[in-house]
PDB file of N, CA and C in Angstrom:
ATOM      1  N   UNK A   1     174.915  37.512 -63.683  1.00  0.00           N
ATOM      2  CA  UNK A   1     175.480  36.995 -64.918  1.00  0.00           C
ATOM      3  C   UNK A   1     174.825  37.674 -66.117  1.00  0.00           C
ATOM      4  N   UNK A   2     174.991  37.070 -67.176  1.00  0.00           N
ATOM      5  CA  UNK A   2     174.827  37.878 -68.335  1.00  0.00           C
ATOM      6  C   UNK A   2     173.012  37.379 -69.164  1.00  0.00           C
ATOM      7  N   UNK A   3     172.753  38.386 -69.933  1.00  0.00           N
ATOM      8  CA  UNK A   3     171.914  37.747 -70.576  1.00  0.00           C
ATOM      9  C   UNK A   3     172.211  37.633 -72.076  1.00  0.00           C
ATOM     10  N   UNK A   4     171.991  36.301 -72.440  1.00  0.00           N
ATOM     11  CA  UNK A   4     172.621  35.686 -73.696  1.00  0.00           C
ATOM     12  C   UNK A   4     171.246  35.726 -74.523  1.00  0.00           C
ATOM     13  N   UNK A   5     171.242  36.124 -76.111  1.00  0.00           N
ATOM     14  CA  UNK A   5     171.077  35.380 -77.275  1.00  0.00           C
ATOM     15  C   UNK A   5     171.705  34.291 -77.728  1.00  0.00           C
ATOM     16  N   UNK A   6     171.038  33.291 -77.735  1.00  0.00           N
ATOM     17  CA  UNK A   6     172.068  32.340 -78.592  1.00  0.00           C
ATOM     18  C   UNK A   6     171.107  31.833 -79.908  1.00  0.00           C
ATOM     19  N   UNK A   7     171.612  32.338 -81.215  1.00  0.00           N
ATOM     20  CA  UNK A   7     170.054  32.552 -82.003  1.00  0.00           C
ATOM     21  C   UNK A   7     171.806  31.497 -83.663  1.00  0.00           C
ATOM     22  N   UNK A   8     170.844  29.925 -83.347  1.00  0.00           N
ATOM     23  CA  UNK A   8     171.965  29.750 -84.577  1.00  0.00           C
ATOM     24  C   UNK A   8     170.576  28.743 -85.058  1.00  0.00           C
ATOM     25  N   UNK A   9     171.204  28.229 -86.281  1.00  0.00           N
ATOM     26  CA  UNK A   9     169.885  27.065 -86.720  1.00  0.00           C
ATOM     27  C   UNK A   9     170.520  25.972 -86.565  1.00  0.00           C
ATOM     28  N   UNK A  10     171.499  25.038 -85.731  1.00  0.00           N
ATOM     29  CA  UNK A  10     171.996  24.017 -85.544  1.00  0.00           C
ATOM     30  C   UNK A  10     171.093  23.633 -84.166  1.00  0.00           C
ATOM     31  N   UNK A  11     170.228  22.989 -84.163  1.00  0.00           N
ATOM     32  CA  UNK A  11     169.224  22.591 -83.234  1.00  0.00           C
ATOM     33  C   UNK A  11     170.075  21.920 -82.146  1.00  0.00           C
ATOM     34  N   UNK A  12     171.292  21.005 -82.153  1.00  0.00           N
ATOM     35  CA  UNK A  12     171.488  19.891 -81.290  1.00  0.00           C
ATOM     36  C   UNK A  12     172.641  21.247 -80.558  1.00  0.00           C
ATOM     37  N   UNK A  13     173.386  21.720 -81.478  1.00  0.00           N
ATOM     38  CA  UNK A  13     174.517  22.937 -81.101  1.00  0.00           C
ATOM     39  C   UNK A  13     173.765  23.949 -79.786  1.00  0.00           C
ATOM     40  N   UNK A  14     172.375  24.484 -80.616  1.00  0.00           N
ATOM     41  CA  UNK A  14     172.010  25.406 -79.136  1.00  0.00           C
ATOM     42  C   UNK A  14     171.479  24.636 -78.355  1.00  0.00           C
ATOM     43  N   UNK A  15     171.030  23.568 -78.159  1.00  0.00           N
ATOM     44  CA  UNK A  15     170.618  23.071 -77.291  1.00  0.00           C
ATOM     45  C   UNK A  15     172.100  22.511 -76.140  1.00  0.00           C
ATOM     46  N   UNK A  16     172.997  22.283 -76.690  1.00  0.00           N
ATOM     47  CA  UNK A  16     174.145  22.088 -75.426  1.00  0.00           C
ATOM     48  C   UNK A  16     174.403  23.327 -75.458  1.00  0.00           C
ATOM     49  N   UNK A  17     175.011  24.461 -76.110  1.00  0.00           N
ATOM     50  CA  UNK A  17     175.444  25.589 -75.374  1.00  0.00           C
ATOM     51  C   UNK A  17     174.600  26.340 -74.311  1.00  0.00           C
ATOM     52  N   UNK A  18     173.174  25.873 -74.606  1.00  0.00           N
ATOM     53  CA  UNK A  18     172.489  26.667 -73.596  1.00  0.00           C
ATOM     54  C   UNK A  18     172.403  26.102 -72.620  1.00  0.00           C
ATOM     55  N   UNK A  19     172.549  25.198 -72.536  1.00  0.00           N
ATOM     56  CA  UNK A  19     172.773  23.926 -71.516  1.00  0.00           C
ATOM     57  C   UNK A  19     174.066  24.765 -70.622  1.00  0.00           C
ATOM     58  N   UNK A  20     175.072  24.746 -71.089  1.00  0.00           N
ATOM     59  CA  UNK A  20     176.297  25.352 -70.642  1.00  0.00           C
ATOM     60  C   UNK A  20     176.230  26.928 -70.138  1.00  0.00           C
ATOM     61  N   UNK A  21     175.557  27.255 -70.604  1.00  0.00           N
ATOM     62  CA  UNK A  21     175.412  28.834 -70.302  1.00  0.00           C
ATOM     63  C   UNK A  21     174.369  28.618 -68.986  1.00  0.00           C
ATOM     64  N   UNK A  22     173.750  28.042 -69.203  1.00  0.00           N
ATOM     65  CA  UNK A  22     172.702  27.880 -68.016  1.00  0.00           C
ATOM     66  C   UNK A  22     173.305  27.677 -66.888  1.00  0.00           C
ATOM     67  N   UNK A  23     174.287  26.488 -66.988  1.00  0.00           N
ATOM     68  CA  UNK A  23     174.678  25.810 -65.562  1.00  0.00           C
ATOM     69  C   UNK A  23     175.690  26.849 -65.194  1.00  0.00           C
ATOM     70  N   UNK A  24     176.062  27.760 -65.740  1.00  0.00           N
ATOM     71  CA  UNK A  24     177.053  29.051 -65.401  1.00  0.00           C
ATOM     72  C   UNK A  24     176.439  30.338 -65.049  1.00  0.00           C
ATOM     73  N   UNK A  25     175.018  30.214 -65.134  1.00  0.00           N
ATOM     74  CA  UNK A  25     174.315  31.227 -64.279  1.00  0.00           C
ATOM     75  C   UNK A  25     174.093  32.140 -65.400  1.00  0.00           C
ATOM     76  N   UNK A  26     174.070  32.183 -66.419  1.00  0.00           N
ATOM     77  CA  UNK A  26     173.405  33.208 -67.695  1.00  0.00           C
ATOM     78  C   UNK A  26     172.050  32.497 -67.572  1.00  0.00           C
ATOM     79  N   UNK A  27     171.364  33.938 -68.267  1.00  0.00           N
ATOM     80  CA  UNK A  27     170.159  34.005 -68.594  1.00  0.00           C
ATOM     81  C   UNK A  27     170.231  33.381 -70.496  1.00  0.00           C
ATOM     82  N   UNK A  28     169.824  32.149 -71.021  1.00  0.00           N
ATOM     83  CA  UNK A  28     169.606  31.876 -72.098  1.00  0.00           C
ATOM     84  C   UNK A  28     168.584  32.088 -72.856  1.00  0.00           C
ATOM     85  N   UNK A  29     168.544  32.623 -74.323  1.00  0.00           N
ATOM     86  CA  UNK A  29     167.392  33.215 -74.761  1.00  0.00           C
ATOM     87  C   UNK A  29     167.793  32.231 -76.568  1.00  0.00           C
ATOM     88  N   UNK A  30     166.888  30.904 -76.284  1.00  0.00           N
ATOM     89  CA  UNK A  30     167.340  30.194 -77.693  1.00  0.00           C
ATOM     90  C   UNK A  30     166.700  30.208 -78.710  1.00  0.00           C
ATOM     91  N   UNK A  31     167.040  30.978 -79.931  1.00  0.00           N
ATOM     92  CA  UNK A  31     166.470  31.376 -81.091  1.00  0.00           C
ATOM     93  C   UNK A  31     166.626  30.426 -82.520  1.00  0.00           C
ATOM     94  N   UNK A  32     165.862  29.738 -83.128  1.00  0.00           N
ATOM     95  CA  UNK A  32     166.553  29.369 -84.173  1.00  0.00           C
ATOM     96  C   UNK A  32     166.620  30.315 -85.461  1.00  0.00           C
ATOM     97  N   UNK A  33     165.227  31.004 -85.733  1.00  0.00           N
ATOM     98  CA  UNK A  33     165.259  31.677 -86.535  1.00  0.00           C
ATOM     99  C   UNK A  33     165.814  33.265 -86.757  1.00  0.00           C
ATOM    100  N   UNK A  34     166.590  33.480 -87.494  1.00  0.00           N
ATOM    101  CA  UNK A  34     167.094  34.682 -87.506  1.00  0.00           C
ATOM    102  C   UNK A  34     166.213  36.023 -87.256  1.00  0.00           C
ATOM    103  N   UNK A  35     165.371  36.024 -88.109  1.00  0.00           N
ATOM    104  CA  UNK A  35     164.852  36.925 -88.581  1.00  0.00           C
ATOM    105  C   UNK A  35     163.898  37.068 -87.154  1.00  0.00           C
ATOM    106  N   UNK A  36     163.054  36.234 -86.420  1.00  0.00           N
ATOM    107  CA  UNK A  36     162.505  36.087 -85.099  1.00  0.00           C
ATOM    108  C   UNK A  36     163.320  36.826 -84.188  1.00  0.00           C
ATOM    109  N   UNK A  37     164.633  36.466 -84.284  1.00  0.00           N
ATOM    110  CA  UNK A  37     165.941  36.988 -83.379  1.00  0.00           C
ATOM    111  C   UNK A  37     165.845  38.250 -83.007  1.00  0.00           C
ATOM    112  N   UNK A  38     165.902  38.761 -84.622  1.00  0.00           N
ATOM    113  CA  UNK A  38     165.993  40.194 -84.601  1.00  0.00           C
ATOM    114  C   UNK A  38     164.880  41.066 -84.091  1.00  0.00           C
ATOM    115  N   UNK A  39     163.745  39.926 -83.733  1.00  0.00           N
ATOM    116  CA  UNK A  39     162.618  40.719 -83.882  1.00  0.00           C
ATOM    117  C   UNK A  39     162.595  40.890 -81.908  1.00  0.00           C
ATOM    118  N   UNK A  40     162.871  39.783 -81.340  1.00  0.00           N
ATOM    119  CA  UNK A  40     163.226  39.931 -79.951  1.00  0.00           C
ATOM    120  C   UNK A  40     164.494  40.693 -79.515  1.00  0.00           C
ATOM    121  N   UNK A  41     165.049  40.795 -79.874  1.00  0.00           N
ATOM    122  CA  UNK A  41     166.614  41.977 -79.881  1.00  0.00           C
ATOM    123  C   UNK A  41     166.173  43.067 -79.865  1.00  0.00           C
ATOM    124  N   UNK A  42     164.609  43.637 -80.635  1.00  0.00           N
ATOM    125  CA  UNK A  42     164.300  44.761 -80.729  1.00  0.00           C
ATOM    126  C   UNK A  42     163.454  44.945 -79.344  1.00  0.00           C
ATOM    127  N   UNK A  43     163.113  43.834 -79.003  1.00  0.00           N
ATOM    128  CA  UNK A  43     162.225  43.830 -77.611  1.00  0.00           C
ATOM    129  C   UNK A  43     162.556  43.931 -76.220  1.00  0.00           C
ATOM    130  N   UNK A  44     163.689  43.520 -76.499  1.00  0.00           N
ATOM    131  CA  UNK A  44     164.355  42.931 -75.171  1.00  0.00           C
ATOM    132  C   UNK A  44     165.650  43.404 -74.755  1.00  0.00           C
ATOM    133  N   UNK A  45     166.540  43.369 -73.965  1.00  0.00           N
ATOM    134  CA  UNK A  45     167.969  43.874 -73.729  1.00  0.00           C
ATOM    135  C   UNK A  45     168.991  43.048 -73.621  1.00  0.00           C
ATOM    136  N   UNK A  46     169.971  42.574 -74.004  1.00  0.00           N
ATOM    137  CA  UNK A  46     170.783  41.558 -73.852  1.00  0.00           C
ATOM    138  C   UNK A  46     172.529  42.081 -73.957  1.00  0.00           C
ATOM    139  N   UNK A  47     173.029  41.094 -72.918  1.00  0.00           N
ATOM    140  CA  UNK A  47     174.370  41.656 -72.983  1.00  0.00           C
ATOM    141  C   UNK A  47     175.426  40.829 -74.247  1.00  0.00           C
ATOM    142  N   UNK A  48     174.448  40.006 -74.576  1.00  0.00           N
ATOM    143  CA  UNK A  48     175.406  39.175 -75.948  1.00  0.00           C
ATOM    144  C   UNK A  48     174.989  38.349 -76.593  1.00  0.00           C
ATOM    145  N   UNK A  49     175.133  38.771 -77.716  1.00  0.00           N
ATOM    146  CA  UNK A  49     174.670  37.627 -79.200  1.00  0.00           C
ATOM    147  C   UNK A  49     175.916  36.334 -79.419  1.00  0.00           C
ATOM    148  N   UNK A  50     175.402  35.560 -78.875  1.00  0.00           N
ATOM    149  CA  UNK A  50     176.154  34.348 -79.581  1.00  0.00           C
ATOM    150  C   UNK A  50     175.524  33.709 -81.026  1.00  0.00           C
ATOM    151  N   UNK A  51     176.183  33.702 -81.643  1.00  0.00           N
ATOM    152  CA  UNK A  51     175.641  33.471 -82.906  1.00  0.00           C
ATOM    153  C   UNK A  51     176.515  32.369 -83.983  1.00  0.00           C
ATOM    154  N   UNK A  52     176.300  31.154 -84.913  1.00  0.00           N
ATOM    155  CA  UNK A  52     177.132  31.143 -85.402  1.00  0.00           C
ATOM    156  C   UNK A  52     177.674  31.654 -86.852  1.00  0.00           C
ATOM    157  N   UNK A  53     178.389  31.584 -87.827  1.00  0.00           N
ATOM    158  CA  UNK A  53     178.737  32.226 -89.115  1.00  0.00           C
ATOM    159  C   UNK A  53     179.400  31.095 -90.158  1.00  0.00           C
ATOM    160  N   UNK A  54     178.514  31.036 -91.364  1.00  0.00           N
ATOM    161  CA  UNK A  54     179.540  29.809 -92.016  1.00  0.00           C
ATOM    162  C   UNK A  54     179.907  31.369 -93.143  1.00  0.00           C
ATOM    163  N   UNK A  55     181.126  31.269 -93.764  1.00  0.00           N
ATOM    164  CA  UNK A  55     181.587  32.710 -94.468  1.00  0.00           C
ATOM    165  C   UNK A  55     180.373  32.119 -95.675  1.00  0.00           C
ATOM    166  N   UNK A  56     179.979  30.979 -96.284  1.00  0.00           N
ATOM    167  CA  UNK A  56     179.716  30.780 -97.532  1.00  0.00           C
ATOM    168  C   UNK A  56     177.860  31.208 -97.791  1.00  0.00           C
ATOM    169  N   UNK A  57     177.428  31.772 -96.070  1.00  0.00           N
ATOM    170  CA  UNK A  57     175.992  32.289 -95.815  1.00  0.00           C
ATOM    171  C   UNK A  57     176.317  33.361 -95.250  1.00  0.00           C
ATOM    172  N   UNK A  58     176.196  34.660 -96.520  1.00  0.00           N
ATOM    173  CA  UNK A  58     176.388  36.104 -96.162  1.00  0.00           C
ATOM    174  C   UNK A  58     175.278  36.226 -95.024  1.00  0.00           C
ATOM    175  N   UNK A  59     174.147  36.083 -95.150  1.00  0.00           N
ATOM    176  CA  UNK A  59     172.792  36.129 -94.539  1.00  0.00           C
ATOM    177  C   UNK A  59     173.186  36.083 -92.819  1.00  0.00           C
ATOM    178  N   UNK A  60     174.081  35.579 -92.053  1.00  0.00           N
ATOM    179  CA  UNK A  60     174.443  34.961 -91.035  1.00  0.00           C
ATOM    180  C   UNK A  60     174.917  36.383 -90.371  1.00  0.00           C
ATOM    181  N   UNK A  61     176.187  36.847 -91.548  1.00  0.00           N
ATOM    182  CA  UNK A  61     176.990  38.281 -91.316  1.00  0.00           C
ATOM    183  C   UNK A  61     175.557  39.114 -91.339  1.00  0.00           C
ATOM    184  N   UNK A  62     175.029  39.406 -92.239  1.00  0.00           N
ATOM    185  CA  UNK A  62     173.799  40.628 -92.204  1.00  0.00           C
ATOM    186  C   UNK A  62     173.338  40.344 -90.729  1.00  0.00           C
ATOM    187  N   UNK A  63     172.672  39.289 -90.807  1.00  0.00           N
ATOM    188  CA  UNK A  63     172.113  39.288 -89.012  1.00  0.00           C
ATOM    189  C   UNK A  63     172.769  39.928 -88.493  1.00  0.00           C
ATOM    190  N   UNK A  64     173.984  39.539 -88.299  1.00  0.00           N
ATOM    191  CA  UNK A  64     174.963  40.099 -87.089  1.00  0.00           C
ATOM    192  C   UNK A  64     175.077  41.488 -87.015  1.00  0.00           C
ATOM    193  N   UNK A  65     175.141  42.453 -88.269  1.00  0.00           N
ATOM    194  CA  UNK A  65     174.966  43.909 -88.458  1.00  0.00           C
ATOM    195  C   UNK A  65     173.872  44.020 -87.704  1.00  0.00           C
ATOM    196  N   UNK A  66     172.913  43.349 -88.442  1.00  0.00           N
ATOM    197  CA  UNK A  66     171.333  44.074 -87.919  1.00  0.00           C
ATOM    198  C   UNK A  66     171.243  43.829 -86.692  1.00  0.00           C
ATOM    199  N   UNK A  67     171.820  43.261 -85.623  1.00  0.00           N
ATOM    200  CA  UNK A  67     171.833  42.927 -84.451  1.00  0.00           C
ATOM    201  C   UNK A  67     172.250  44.404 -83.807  1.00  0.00           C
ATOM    202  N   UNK A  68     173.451  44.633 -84.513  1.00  0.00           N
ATOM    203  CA  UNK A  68     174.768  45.523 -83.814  1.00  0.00           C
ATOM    204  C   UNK A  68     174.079  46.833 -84.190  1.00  0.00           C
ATOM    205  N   UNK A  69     173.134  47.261 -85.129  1.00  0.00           N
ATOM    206  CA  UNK A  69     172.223  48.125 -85.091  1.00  0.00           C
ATOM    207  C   UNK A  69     170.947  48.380 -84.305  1.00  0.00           C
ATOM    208  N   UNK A  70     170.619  47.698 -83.959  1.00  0.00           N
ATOM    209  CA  UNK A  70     169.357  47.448 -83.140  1.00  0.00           C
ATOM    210  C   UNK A  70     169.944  47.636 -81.506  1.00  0.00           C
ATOM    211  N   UNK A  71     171.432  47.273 -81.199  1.00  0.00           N
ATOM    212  CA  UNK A  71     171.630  47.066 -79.958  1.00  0.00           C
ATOM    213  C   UNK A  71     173.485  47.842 -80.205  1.00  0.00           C
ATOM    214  N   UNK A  72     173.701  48.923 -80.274  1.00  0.00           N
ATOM    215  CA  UNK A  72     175.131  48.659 -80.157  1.00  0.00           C
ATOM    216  C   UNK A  72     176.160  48.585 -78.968  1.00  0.00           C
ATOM    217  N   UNK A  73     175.227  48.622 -77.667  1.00  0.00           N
ATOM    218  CA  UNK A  73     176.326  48.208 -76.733  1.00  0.00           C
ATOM    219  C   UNK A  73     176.503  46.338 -76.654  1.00  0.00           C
ATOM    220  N   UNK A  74     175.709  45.990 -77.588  1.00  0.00           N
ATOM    221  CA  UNK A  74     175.807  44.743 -76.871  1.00  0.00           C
ATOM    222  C   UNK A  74     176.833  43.788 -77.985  1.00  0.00           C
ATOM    223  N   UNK A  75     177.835  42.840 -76.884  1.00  0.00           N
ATOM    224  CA  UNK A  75     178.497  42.227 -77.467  1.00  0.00           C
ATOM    225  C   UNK A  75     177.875  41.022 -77.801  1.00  0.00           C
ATOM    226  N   UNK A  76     179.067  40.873 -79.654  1.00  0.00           N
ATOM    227  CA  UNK A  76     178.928  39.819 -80.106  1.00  0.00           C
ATOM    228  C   UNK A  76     179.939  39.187 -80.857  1.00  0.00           C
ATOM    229  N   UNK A  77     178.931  37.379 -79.845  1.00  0.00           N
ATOM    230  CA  UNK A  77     180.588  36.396 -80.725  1.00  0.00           C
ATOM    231  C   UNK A  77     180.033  35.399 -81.295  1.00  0.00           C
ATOM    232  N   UNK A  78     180.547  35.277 -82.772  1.00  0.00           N
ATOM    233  CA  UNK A  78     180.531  33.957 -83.849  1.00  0.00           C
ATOM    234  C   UNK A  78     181.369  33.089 -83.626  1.00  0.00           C
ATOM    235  N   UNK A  79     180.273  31.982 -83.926  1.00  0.00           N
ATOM    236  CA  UNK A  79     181.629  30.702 -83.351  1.00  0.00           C
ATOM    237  C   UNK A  79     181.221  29.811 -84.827  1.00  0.00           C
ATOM    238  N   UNK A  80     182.431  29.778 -85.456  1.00  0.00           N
ATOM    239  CA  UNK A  80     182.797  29.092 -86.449  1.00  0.00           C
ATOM    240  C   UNK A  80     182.717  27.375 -86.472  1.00  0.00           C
ATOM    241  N   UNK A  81     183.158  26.731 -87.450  1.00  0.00           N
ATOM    242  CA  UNK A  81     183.414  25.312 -87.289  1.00  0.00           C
ATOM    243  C   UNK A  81     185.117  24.995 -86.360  1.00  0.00           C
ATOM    244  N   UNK A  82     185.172  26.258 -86.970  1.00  0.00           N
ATOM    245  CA  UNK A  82     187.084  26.198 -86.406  1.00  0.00           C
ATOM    246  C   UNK A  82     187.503  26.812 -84.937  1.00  0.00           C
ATOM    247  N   UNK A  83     186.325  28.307 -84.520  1.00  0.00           N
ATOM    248  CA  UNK A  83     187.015  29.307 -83.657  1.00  0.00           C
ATOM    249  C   UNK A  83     185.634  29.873 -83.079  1.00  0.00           C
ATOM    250  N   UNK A  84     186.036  30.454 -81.793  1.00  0.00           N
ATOM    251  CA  UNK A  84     185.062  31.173 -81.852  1.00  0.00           C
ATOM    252  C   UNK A  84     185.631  32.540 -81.297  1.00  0.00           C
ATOM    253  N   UNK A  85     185.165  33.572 -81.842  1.00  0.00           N
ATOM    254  CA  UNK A  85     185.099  35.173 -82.020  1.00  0.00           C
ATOM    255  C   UNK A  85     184.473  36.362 -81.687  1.00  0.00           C
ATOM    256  N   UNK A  86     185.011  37.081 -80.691  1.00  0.00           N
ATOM    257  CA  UNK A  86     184.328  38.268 -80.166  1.00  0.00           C
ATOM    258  C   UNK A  86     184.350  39.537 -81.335  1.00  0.00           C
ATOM    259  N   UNK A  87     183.649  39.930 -81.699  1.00  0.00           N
ATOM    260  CA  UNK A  87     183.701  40.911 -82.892  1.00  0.00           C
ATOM    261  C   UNK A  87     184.166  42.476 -81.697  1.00  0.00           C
ATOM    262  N   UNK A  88     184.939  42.908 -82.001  1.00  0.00           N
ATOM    263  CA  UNK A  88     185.692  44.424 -81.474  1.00  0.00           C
ATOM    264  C   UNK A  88     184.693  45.670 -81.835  1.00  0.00           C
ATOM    265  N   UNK A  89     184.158  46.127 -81.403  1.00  0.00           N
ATOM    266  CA  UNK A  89     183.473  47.467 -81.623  1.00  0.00           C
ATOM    267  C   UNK A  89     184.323  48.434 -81.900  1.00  0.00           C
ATOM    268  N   UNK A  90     184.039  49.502 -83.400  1.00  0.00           N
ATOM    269  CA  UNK A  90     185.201  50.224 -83.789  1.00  0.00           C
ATOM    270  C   UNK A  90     185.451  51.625 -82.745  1.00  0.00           C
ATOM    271  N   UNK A  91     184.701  51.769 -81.436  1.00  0.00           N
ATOM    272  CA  UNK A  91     184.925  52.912 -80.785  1.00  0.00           C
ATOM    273  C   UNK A  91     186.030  52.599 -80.158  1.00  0.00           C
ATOM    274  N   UNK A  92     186.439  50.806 -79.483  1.00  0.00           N
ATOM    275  CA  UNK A  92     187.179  50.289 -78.605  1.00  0.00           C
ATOM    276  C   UNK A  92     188.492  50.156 -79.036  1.00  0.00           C
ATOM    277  N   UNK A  93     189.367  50.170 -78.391  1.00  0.00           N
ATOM    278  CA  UNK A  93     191.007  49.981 -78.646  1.00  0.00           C
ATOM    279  C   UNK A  93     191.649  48.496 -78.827  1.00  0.00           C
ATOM    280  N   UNK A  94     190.552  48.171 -77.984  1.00  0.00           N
ATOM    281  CA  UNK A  94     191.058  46.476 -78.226  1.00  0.00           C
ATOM    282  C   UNK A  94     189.829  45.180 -77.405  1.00  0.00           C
ATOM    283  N   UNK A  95     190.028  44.258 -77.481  1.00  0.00           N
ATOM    284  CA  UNK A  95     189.177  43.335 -76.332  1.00  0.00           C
ATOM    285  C   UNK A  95     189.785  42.305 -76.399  1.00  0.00           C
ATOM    286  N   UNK A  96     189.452  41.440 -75.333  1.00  0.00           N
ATOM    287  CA  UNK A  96     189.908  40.642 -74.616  1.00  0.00           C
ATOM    288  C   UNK A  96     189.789  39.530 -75.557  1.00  0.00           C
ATOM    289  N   UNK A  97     190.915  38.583 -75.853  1.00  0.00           N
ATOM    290  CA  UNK A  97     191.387  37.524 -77.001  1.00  0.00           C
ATOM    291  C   UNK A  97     190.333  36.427 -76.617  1.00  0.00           C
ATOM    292  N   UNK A  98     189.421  36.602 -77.526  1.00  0.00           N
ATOM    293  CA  UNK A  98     188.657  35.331 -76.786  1.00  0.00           C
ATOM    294  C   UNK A  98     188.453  34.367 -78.406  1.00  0.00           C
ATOM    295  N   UNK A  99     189.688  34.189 -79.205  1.00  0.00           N
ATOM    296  CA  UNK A  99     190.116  33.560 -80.142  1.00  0.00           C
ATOM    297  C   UNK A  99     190.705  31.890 -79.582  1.00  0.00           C
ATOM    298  N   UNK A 100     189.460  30.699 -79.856  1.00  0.00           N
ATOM    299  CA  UNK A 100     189.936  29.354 -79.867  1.00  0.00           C
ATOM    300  C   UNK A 100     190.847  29.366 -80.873  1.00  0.00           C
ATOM    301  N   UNK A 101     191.402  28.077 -80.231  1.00  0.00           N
ATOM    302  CA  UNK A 101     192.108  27.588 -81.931  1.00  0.00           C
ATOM    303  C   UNK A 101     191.413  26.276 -82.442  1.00  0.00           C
ATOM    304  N   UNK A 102     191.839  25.745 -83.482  1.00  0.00           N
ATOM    305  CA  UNK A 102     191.023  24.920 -84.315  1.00  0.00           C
ATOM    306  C   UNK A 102     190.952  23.354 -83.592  1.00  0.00           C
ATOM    307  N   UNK A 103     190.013  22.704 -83.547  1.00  0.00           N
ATOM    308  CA  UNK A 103     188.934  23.377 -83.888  1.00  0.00           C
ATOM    309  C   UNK A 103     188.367  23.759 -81.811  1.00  0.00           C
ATOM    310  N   UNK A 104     187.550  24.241 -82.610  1.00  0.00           N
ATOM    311  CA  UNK A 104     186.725  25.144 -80.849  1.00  0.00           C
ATOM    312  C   UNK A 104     186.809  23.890 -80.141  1.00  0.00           C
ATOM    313  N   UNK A 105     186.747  24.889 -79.077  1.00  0.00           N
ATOM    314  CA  UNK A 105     186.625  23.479 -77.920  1.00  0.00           C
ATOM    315  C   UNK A 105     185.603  24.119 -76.633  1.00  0.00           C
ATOM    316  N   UNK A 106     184.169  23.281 -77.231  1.00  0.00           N
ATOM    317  CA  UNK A 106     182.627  24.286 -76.630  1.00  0.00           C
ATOM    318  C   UNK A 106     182.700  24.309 -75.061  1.00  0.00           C
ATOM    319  N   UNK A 107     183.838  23.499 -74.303  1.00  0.00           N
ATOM    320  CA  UNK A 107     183.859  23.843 -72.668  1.00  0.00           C
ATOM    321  C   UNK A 107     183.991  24.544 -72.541  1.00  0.00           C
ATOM    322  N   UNK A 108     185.096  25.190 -73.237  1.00  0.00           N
ATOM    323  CA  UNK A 108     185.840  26.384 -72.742  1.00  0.00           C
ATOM    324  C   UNK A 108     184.958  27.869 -73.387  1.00  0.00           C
ATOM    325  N   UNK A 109     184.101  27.637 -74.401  1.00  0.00           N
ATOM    326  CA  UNK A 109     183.105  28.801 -74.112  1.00  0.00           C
ATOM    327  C   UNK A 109     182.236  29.547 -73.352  1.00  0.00           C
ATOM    328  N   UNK A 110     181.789  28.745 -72.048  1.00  0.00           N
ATOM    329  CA  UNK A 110     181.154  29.691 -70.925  1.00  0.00           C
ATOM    330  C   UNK A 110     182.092  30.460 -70.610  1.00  0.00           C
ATOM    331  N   UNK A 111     183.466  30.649 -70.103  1.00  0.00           N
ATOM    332  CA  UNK A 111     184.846  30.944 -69.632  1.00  0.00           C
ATOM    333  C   UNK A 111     184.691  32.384 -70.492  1.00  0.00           C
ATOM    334  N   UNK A 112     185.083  31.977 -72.062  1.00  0.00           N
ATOM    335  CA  UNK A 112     185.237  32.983 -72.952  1.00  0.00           C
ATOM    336  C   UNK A 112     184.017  34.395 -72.967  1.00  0.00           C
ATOM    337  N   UNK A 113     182.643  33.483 -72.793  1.00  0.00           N
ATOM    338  CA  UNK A 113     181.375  34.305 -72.711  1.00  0.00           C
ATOM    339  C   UNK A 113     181.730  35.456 -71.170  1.00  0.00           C
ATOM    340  N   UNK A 114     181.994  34.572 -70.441  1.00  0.00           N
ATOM    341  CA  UNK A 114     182.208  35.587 -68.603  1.00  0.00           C
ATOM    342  C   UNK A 114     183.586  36.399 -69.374  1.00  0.00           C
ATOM    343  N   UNK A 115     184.031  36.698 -69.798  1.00  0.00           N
ATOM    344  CA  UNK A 115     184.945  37.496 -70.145  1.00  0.00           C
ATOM    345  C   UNK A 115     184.916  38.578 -71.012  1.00  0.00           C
ATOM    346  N   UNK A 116     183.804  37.945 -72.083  1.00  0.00           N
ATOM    347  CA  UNK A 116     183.676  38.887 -73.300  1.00  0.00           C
ATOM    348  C   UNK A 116     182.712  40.125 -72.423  1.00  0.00           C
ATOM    349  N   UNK A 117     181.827  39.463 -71.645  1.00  0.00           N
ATOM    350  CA  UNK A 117     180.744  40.464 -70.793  1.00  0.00           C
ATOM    351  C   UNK A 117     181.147  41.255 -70.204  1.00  0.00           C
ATOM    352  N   UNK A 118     182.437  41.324 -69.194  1.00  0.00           N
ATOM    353  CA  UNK A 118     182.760  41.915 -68.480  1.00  0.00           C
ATOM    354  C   UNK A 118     184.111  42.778 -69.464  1.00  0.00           C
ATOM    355  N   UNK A 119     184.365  42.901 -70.177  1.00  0.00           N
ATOM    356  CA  UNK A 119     185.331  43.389 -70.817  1.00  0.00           C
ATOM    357  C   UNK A 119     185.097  45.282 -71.237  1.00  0.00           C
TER     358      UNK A 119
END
């Protein structure tokens, strides 16, 4: 299975997704602080940043660059209040729709995660 970042500051949020990622056989790596994140991203190898993004905290998006710099094979998905989102790498033609609709529905994210990995 995969090895996950899951680096958000909603304490009760990573604590069930990693919960979920766990019982699906990923390796969970739970970060609250960003800037820490980045600093293990530089250390370590991972097949995906789960992360979340409110649009009204640019700071959230920068992470996510500085992530995708530090690591660019590795995928990454923001999960909104509404959706959650595999960001497309501009070398790729397309990836696999791993677009909830409103609002998310966090079962069905291990599902989305085994998909985005293997894509």
């Amino acid at each position: 299975m995969a090895q996950v970042m899951l680096a958000t500051r909603n304490d009760e949020l990573r604590a069930y997704l990693a919960e979920k990622l766990k019982k699906c056989g990923h390796a969970v790596t739970r970060v609250a602080d960003l800037d820490a994140a980045l600093t293990i991203l530089g250390e370590a190898a991972y097949d995906m940043l789960l992360t979340t993004v409110d649009m009204s905290k640019p700071e959230e998006l920068d992470f996510a660059r500085a992530a995708q710099e530090i690591d660019p094979e590795m995928r990454i998905m923001f999960i909104t209040g509404f959706s959650a989102v595999a960001v497309k790498k501009p070398d790729e033609d397309r990836i696999d729709d791993v677009l909830f609709g409103e609002p998310v529905h966090l079962i069905r994210l291990p599902e989305a995660v085994e998909r985005l990995v293997a894509a």
